[in-house]
C-alpha atoms as a PDB file:
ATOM      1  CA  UNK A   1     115.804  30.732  40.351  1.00  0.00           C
ATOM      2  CA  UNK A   2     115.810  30.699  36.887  1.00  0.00           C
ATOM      3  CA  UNK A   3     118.804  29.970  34.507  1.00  0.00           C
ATOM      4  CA  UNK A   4     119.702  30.288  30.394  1.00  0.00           C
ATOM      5  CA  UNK A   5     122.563  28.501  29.639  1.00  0.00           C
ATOM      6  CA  UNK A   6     124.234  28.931  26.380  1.00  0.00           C
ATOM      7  CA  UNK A   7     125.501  26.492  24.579  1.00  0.00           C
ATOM      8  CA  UNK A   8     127.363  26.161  21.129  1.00  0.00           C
ATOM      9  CA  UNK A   9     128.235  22.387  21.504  1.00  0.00           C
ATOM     10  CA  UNK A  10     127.090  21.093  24.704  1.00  0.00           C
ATOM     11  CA  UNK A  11     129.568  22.207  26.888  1.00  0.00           C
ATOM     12  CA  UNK A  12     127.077  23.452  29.443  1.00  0.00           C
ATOM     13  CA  UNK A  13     124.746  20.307  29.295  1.00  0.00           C
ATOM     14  CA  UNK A  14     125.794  19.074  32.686  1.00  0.00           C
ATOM     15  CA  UNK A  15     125.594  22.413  34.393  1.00  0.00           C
ATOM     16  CA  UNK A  16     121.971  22.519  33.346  1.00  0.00           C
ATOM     17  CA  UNK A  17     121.134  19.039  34.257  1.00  0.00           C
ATOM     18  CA  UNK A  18     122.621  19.694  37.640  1.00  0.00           C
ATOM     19  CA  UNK A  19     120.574  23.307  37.827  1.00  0.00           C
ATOM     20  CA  UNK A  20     117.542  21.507  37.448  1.00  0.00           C
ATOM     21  CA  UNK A  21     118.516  18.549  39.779  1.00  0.00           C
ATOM     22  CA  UNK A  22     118.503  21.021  42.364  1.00  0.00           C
ATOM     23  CA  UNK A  23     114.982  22.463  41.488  1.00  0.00           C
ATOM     24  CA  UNK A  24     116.006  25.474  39.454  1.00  0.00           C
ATOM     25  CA  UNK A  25     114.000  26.418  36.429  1.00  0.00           C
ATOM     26  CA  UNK A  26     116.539  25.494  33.221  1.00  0.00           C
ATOM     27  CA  UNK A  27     116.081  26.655  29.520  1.00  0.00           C
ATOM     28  CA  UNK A  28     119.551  25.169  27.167  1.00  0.00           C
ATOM     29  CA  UNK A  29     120.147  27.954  24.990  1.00  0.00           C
ATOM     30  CA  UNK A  30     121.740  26.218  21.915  1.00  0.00           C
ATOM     31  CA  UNK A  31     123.886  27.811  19.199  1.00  0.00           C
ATOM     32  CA  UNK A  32     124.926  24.894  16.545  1.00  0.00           C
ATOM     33  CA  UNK A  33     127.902  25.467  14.517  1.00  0.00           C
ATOM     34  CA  UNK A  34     127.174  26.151  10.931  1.00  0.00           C
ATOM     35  CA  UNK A  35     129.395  23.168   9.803  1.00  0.00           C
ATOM     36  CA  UNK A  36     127.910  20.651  11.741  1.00  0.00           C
ATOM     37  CA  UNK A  37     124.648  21.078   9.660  1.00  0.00           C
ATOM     38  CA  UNK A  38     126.459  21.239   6.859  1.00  0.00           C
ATOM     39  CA  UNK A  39     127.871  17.853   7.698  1.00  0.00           C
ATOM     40  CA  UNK A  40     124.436  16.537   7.860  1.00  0.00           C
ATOM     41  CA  UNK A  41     124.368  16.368  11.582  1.00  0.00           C
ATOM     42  CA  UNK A  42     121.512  18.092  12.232  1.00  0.00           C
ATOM     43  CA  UNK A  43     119.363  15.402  12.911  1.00  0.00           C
ATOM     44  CA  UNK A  44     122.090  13.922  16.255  1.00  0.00           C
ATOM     45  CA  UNK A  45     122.425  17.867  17.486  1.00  0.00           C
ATOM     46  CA  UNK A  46     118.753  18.022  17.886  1.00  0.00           C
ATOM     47  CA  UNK A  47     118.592  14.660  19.785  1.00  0.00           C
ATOM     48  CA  UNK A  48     121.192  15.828  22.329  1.00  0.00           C
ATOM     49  CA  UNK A  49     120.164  16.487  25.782  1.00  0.00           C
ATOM     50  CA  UNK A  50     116.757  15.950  24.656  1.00  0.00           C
ATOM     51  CA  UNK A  51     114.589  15.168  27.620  1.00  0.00           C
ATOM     52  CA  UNK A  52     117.065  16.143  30.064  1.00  0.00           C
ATOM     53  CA  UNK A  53     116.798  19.861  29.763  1.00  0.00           C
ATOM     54  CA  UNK A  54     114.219  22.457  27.810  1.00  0.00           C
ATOM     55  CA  UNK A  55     116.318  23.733  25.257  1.00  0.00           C
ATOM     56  CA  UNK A  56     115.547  26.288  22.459  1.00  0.00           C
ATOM     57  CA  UNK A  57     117.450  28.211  19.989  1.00  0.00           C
ATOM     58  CA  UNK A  58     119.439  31.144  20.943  1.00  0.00           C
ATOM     59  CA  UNK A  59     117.973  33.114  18.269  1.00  0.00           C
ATOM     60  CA  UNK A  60     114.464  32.436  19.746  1.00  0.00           C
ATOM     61  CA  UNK A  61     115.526  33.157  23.392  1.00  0.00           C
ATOM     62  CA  UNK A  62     117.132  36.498  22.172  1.00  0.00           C
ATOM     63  CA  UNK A  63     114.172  37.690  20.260  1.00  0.00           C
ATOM     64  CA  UNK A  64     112.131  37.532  23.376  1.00  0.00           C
ATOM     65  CA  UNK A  65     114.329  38.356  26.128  1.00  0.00           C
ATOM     66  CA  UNK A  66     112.204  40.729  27.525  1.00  0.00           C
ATOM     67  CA  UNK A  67     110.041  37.793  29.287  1.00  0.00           C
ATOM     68  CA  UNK A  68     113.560  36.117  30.669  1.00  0.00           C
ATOM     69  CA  UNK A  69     114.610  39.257  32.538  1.00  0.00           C
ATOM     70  CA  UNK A  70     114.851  37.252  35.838  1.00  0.00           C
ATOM     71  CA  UNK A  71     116.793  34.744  34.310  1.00  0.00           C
END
């Protein structure tokens, strides 16, 4: 099966993790808040989950939802 799980600060990282652990396709929709860029975290949101998961913006997962129907 296939799974989008979104995300505004992590929350769901573990969910996905296991998703995948059990052979499910995984994409970690992420949605930062505004003031944690603003705070100059940018740089430690992006290295989050990195390698565990496929993550992409939710922006970028919205704009072509069309090919994640199944998910």
């Amino acid at each position: 099966m296939k799974f989008v799980v979104a995300t505004q600060d992590y929350v769901g990282l573990g969910f996905a993790v296991r998703l995948r652990d059990e052979r499910h396709e995984v994409i970690l929709a992420c949605q930062p808040r505004s003031e944690d860029f603003a705070k100059g975290r940018r740089a430690a949101y992006e290295r989050a989950g990195a390698g565990l998961v496929d993550k992409a913006p939710l922006s970028e997962l919205l704009a072509r939802r069309e090919t994640l129907r199944d998910a």
